[in-house]
Protein backbone atom coordinates (compact mmCIF):
# COMPACT_ATOMS: atom_id res chain seq x y z
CA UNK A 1 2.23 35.73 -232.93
CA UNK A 2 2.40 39.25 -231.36
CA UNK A 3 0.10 41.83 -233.08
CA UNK A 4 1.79 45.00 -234.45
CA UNK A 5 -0.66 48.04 -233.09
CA UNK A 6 -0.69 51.90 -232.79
CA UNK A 7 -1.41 53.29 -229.27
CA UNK A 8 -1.86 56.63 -227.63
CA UNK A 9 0.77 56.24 -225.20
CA UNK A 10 1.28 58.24 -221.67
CA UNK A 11 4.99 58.64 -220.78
CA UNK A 12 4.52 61.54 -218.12
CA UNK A 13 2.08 62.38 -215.64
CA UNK A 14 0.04 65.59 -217.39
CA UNK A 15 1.61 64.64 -220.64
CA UNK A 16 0.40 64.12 -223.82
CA UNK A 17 -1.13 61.17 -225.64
CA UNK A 18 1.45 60.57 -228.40
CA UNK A 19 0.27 57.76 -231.01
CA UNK A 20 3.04 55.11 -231.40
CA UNK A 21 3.63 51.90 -232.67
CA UNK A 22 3.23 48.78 -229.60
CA UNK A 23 3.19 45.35 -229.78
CA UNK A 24 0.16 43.11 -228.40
CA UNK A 25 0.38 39.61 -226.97
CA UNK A 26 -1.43 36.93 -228.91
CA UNK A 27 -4.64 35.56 -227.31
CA UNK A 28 -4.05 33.46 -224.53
CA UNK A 29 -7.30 31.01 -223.28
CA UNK A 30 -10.22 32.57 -222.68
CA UNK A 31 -8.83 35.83 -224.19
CA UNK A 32 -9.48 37.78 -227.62
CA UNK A 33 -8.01 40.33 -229.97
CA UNK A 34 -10.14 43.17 -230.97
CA UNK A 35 -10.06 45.56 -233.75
CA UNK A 36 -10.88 48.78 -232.79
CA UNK A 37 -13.05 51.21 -234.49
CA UNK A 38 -13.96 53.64 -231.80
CA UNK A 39 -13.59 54.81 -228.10
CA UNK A 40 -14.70 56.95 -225.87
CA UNK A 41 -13.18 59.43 -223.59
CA UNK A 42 -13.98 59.18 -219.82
CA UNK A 43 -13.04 60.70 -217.37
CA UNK A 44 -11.77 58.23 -215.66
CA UNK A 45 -8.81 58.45 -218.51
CA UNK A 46 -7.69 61.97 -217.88
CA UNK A 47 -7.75 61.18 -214.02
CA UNK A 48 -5.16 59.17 -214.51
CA UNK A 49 -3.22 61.26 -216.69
CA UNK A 50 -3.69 64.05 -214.40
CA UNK A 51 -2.50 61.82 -211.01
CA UNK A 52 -5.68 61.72 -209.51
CA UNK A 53 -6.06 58.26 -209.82
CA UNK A 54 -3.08 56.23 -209.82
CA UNK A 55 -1.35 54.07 -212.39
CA UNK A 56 1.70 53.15 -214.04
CA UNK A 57 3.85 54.60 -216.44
CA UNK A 58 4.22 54.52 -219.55
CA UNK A 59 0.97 53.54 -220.00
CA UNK A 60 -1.86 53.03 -222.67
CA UNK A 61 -5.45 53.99 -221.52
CA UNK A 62 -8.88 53.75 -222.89
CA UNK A 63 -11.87 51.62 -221.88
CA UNK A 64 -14.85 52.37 -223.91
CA UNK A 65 -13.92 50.65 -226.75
CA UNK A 66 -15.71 49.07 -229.74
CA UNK A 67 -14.95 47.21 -232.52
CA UNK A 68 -14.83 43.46 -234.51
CA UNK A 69 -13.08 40.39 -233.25
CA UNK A 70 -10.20 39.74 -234.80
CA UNK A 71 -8.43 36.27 -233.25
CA UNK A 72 -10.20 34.41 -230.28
CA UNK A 73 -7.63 32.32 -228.04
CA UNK A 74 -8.27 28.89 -226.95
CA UNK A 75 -11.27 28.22 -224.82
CA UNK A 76 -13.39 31.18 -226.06
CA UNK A 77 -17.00 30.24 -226.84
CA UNK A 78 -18.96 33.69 -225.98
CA UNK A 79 -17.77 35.82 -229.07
CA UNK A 80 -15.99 34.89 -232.51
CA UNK A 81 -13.75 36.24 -234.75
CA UNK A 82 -15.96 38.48 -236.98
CA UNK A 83 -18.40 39.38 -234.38
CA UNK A 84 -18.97 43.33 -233.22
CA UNK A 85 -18.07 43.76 -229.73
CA UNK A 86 -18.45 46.70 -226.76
CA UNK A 87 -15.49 46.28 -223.80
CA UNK A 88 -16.30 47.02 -220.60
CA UNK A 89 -14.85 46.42 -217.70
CA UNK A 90 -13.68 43.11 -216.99
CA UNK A 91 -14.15 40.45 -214.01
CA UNK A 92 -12.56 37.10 -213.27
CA UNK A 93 -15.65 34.72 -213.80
CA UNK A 94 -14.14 32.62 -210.98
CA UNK A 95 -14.82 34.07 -207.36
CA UNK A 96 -17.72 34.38 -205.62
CA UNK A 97 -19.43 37.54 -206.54
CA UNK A 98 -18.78 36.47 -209.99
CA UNK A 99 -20.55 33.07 -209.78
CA UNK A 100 -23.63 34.91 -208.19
CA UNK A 101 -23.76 37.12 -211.45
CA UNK A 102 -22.64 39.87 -210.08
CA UNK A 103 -19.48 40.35 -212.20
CA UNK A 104 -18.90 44.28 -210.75
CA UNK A 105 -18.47 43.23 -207.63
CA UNK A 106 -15.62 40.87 -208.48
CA UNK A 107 -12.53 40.12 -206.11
CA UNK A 108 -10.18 41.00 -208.13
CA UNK A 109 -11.80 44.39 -209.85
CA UNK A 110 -9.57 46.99 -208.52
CA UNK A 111 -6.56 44.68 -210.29
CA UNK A 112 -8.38 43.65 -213.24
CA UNK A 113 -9.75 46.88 -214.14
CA UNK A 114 -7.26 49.68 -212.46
CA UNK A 115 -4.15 49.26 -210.76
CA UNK A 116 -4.98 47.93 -207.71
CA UNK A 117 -2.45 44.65 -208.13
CA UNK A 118 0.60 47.25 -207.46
CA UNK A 119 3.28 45.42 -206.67
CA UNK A 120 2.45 44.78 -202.97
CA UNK A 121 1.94 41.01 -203.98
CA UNK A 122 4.51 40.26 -206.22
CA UNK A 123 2.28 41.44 -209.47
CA UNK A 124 3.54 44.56 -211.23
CA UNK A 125 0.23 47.14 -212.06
CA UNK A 126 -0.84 47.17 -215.71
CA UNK A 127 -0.83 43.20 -216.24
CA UNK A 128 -3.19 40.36 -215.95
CA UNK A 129 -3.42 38.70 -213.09
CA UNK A 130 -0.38 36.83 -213.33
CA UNK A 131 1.46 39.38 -213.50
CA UNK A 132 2.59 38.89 -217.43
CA UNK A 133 2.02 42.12 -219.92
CA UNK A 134 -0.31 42.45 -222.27
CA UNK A 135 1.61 44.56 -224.68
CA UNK A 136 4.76 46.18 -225.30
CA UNK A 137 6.64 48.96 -226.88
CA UNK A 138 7.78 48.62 -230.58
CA UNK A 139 11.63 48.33 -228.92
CA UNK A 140 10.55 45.89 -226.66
CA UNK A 141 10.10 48.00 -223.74
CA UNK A 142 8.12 47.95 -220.89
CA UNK A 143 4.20 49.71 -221.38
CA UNK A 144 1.63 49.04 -218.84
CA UNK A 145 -1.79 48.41 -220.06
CA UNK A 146 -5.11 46.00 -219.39
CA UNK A 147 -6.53 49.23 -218.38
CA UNK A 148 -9.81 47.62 -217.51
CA UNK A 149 -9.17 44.80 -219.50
CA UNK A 150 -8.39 46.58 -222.36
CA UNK A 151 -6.37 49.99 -222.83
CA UNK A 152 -8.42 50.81 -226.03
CA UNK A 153 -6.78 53.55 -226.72
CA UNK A 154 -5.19 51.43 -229.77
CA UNK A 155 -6.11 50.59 -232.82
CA UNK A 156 -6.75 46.87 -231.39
CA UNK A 157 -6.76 45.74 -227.41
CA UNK A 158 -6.50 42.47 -225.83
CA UNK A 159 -9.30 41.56 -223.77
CA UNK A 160 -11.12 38.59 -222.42
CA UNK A 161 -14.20 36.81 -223.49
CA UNK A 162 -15.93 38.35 -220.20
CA UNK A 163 -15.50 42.11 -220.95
CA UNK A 164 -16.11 41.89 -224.80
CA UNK A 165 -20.01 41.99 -225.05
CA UNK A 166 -21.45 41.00 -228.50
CA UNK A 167 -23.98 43.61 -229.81
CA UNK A 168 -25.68 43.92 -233.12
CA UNK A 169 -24.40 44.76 -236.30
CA UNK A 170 -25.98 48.15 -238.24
CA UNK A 171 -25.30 50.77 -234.68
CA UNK A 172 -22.79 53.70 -235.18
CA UNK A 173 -19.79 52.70 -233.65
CA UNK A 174 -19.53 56.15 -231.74
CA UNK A 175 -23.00 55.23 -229.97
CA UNK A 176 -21.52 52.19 -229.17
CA UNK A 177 -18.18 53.04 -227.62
CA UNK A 178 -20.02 54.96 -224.18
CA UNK A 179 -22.08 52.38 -223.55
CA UNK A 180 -18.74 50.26 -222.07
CA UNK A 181 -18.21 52.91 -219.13
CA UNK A 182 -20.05 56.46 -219.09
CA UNK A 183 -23.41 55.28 -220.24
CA UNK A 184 -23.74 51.89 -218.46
CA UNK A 185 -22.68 53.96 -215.24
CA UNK A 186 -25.57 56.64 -215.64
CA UNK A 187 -28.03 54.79 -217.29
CA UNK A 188 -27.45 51.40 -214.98
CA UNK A 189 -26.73 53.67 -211.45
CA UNK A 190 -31.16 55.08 -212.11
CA UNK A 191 -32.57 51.67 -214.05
CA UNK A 192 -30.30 48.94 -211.64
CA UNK A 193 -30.17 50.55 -208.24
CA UNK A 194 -31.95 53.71 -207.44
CA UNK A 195 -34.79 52.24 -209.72
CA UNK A 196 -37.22 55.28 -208.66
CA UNK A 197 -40.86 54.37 -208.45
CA UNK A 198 -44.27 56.02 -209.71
CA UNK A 199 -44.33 59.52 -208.02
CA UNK A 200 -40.84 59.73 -206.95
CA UNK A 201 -38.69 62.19 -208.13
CA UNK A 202 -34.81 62.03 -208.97
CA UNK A 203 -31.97 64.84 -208.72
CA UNK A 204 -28.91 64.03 -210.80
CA UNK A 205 -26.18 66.42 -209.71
CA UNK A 206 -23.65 66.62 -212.82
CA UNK A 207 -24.71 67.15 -215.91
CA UNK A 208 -21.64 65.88 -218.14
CA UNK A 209 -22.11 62.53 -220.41
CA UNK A 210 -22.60 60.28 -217.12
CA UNK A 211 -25.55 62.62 -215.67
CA UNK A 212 -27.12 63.12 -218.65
CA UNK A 213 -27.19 59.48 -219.81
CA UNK A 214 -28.88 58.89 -216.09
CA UNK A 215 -31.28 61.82 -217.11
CA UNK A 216 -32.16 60.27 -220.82
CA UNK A 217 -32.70 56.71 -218.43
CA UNK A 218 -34.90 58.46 -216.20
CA UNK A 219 -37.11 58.85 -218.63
CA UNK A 220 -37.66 55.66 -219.13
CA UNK A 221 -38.76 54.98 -215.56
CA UNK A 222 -42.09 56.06 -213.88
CA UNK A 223 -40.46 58.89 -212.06
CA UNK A 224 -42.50 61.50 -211.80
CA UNK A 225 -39.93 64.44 -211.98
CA UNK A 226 -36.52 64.80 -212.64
CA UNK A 227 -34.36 67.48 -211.79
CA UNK A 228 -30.43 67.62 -213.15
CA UNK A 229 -28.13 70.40 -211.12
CA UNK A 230 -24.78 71.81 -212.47
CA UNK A 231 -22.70 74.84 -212.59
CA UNK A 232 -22.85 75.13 -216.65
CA UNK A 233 -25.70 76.83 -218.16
CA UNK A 234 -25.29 75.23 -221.48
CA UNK A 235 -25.05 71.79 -219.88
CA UNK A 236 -28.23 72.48 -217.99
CA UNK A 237 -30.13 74.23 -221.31
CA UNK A 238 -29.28 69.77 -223.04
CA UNK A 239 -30.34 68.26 -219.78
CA UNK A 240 -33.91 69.79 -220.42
CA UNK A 241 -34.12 69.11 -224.01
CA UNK A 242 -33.07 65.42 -222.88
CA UNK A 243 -36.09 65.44 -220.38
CA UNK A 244 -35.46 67.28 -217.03
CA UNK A 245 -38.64 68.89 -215.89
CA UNK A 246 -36.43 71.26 -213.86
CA UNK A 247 -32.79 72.10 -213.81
CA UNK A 248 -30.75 73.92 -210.83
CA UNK A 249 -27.26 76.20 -211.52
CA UNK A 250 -25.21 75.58 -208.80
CA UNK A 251 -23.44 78.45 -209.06
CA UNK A 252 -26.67 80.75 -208.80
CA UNK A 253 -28.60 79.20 -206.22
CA UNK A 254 -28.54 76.26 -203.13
CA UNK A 255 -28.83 73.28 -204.87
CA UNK A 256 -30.61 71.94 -201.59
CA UNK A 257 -32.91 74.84 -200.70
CA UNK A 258 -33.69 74.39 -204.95
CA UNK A 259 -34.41 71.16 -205.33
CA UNK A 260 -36.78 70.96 -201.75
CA UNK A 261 -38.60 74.16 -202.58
CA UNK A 262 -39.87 72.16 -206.04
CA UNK A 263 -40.90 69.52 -204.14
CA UNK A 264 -42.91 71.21 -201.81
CA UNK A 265 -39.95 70.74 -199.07
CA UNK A 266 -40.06 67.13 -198.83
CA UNK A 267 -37.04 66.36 -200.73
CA UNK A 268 -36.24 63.89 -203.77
CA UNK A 269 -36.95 59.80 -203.01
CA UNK A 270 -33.73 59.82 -205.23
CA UNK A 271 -30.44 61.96 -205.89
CA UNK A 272 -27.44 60.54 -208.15
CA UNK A 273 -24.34 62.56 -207.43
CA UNK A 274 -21.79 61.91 -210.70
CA UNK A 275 -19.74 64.79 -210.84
CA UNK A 276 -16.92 64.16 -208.22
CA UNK A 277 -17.27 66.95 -206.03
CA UNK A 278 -17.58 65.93 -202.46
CA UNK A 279 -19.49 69.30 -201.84
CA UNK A 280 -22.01 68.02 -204.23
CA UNK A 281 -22.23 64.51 -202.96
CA UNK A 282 -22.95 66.62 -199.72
CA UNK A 283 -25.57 68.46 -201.14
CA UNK A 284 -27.29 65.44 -202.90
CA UNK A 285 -27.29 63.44 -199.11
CA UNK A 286 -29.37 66.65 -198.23
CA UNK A 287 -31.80 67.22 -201.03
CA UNK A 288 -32.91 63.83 -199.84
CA UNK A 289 -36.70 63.06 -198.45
CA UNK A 290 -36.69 60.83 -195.23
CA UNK A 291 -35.75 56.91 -196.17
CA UNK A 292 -34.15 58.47 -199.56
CA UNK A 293 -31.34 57.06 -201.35
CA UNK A 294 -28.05 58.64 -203.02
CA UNK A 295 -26.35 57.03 -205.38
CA UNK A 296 -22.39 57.62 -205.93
CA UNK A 297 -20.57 57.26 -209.36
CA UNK A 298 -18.28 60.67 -209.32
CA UNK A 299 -15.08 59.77 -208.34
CA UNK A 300 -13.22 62.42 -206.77
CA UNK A 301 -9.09 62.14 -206.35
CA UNK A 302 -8.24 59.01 -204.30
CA UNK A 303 -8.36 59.75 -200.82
CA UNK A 304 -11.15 62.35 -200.62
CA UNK A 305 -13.28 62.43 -197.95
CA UNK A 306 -17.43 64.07 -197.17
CA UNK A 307 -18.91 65.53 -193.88
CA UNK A 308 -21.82 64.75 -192.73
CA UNK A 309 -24.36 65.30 -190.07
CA UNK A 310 -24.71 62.34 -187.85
CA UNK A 311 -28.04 63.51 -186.03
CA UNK A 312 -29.30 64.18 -189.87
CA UNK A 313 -28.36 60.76 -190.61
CA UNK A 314 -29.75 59.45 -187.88
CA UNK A 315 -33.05 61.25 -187.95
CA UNK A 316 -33.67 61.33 -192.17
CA UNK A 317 -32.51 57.62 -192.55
CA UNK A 318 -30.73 58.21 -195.70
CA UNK A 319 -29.56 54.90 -197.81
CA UNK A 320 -26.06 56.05 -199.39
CA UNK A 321 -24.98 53.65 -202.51
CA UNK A 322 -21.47 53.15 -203.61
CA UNK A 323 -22.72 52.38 -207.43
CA UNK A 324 -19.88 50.94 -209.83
CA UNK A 325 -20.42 50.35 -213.23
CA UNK A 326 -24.08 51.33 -213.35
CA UNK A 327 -24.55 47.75 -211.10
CA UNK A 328 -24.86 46.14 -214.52
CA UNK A 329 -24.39 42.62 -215.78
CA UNK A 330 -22.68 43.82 -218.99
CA UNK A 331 -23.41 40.42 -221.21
CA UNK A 332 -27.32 41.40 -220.53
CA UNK A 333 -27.26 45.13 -220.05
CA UNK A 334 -25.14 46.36 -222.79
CA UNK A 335 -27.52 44.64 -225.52
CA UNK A 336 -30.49 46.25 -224.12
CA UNK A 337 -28.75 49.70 -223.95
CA UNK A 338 -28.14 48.93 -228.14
CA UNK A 339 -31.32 48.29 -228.46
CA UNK A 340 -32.55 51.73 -226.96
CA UNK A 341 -29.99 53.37 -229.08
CA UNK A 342 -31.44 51.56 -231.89
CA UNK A 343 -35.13 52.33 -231.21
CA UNK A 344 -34.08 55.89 -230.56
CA UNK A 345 -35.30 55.80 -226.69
CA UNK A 346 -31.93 56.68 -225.72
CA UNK A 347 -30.24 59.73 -228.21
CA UNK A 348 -26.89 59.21 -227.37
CA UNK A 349 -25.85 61.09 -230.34
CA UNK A 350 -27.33 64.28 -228.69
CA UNK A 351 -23.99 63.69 -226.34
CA UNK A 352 -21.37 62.36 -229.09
CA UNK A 353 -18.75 64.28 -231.28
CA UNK A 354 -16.30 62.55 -232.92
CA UNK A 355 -12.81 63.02 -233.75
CA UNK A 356 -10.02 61.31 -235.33
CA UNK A 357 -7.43 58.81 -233.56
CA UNK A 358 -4.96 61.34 -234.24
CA UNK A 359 -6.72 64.32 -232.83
CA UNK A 360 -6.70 62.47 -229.45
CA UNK A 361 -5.43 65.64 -227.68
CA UNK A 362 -7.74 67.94 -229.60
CA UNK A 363 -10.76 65.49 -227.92
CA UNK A 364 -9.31 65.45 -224.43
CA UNK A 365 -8.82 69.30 -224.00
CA UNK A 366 -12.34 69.49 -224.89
CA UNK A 367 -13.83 66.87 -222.66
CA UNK A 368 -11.50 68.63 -219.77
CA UNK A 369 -12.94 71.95 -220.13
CA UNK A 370 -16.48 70.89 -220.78
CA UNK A 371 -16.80 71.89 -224.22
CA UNK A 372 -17.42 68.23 -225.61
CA UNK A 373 -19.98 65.95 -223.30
CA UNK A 374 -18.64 62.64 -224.59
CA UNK A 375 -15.60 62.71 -227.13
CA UNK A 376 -15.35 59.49 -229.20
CA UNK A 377 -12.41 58.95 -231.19
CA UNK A 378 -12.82 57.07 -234.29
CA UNK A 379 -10.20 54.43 -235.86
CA UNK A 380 -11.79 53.76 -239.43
């Protein structure tokens, strides 16, 4: 039996969320229905709102969603009705990457997860893999979704048993909603990859809720200094009460000249660039030290393209990482994030502000302009 819902649906590229009533597809095997009692707002959602990163419409977003288990479909054994959940992003469990544990580097992530399926191989975008939808509108017309497995911008989302993560019970559900996207990218991209060592010292260039969750991470490694670079005073001001030792304004001074001159011009063993600006991702490869590695999680509009000096390259042996999804094996990762949350290790609530379902638009205006670091919306 179909599940009635209520969605924040997108009917026009640059238009407004409007909350309407949609209809969900029971559970097939190895899926599950999920109640939703909060979500996060990434920016990956208003990129594709604004065009910048292509999808269907009409179309219901949302991937940092939380809630309970409602209805399991056949085949499930990792979660059960009842049980709190995080969604994340979701993999097949069936090719090779995904065998080898390695679930973010799936085959079929770009059609799982995005809209990479298109229609170039007979599979409309928005659907599972077979190319059958996941929800519709309340008059039985069309409405893309399985926006990474999910499109929890609803009061409940289909998923599968692979991108619903059990967590504990007694966690404020709007510290668990950014752990599914924005915090497992930040806090994964420095603890799973870059992984800096004693002495070393990081540069995280963006200081919105994916920067500063990598700063509040940082923190938790032996790094000896970390420095967070952005354009917004204010933004800079929270990254040192989070635990920068220095911070850089873009806008004031050369982010590279900056962040060399505080390390006595040898550069940072680490720099994670997470804004989206290719003149940033520029400026991390050069704040580098020789053999130092950049991480990338800022995704710019499809299509963009960086510069770079080849004799540099060649000369400062830079490592550049492409780093999705923090790297993370969500059924392992996103219980230890809880449990910093928990233990109070990792304050997301210093990034949080919450709003209800209904003020969705109120809550994306001010994650667009800055005002808001991470926006949760709240269904209960």
């Amino acid at each position: 039996m179909r599940q009635n819902a209520v969605a924040a649906v997108l009917r026009e590229r640059g238009g407004p969320f409007a909350l309407e009533p949609v209809r969900l597809d029971a559970p097939r095997a190895g899926e599950v229905l999920v109640r939703i009692e909060a979500v996060g707002i990434c920016h990956t959602d208003l990129s594709v709102r604004a065009g910048h990163t292509p999808g269907p419409l009409p179309v219901v977003l949302g991937h940092e969603g939380t809630g309970v288990v409602a209805q399991v479909g056949a085949g499930v054994t990792r979660v059960s009705a009842g049980q709190r959940v995080v969604l994340t992003f979701d993999s097949c469990g069936a090719c090779p990457p995904c065998r080898e544990g390695r679930p973010v580097r799936c085959d079929h992530w770009p059609a799982l997860n995005l809209f990479g399926g298109g229609v170039c191989g007979g599979r409309p975008f928005g659907t599972r893999l077979d190319g059958t939808a996941t929800m519709r509108a309340a008059d039985d017309g069309p409405l893309h979704g399985h926006f990474f497995g999910q499109s929890s911008f609803a009061s409940h989302a289909l998923a599968s048993e692979r991108n619903a993560v059990p967590v504990p019970d007694g966690l404020p559900p709007e510290l668990l909603a950014p752990l599914g996207c924005g915090v497992q990218t930040g806090a994964g991209a420095v603890l799973n990859v870059l992984r800096p060592a004693p002495g070393d010292t990081l540069v995280v260039f963006g200081a919105g809720g994916v920067g500063l969750a990598a700063v509040l991470a940082a923190r938790l490694t032996p790094a000896a200094r970390v420095i967070a670079v952005d354009l917004q005073p204010a933004r800079l001001a929270l990254a040192r009460e989070l635990g920068a030792d220095e911070v850089v304004d873009a806008g004031a001074a050369d982010p590279v000249a900056a962040v060399r001159q505080l390390t006595g011009g040898r550069g940072a063993e680490c720099a994670l660039e997470t804004s989206g600006s290719v003149a940033a991702l520029r400026q991390a490869v050069g704040s580098l030290a020789v053999g130092g590695s950049c991480g990338v999680v800022g995704a710019p509009p499809a299509g963009s393209e960086v510069a770079l000096d080849v004799p540099a390259l060649l000369g400062r042996a830079p490592r550049i990482l492409g780093i999705n999804q923090g790297g993370s094996v969500p059924q392992s990762f996103l219980p230890a994030l809880a449990g910093l949350v928990r233990s109070g290790r990792l304050p997301l609530e210093r990034l949080v502000r919450t709003y209800a379902f209904a003020e969705i638009e109120r809550a994306a205006a001010a994650a667009a302009c800055g005002e808001v670091v991470k926006p949760v919306l709240l269904l209960t």
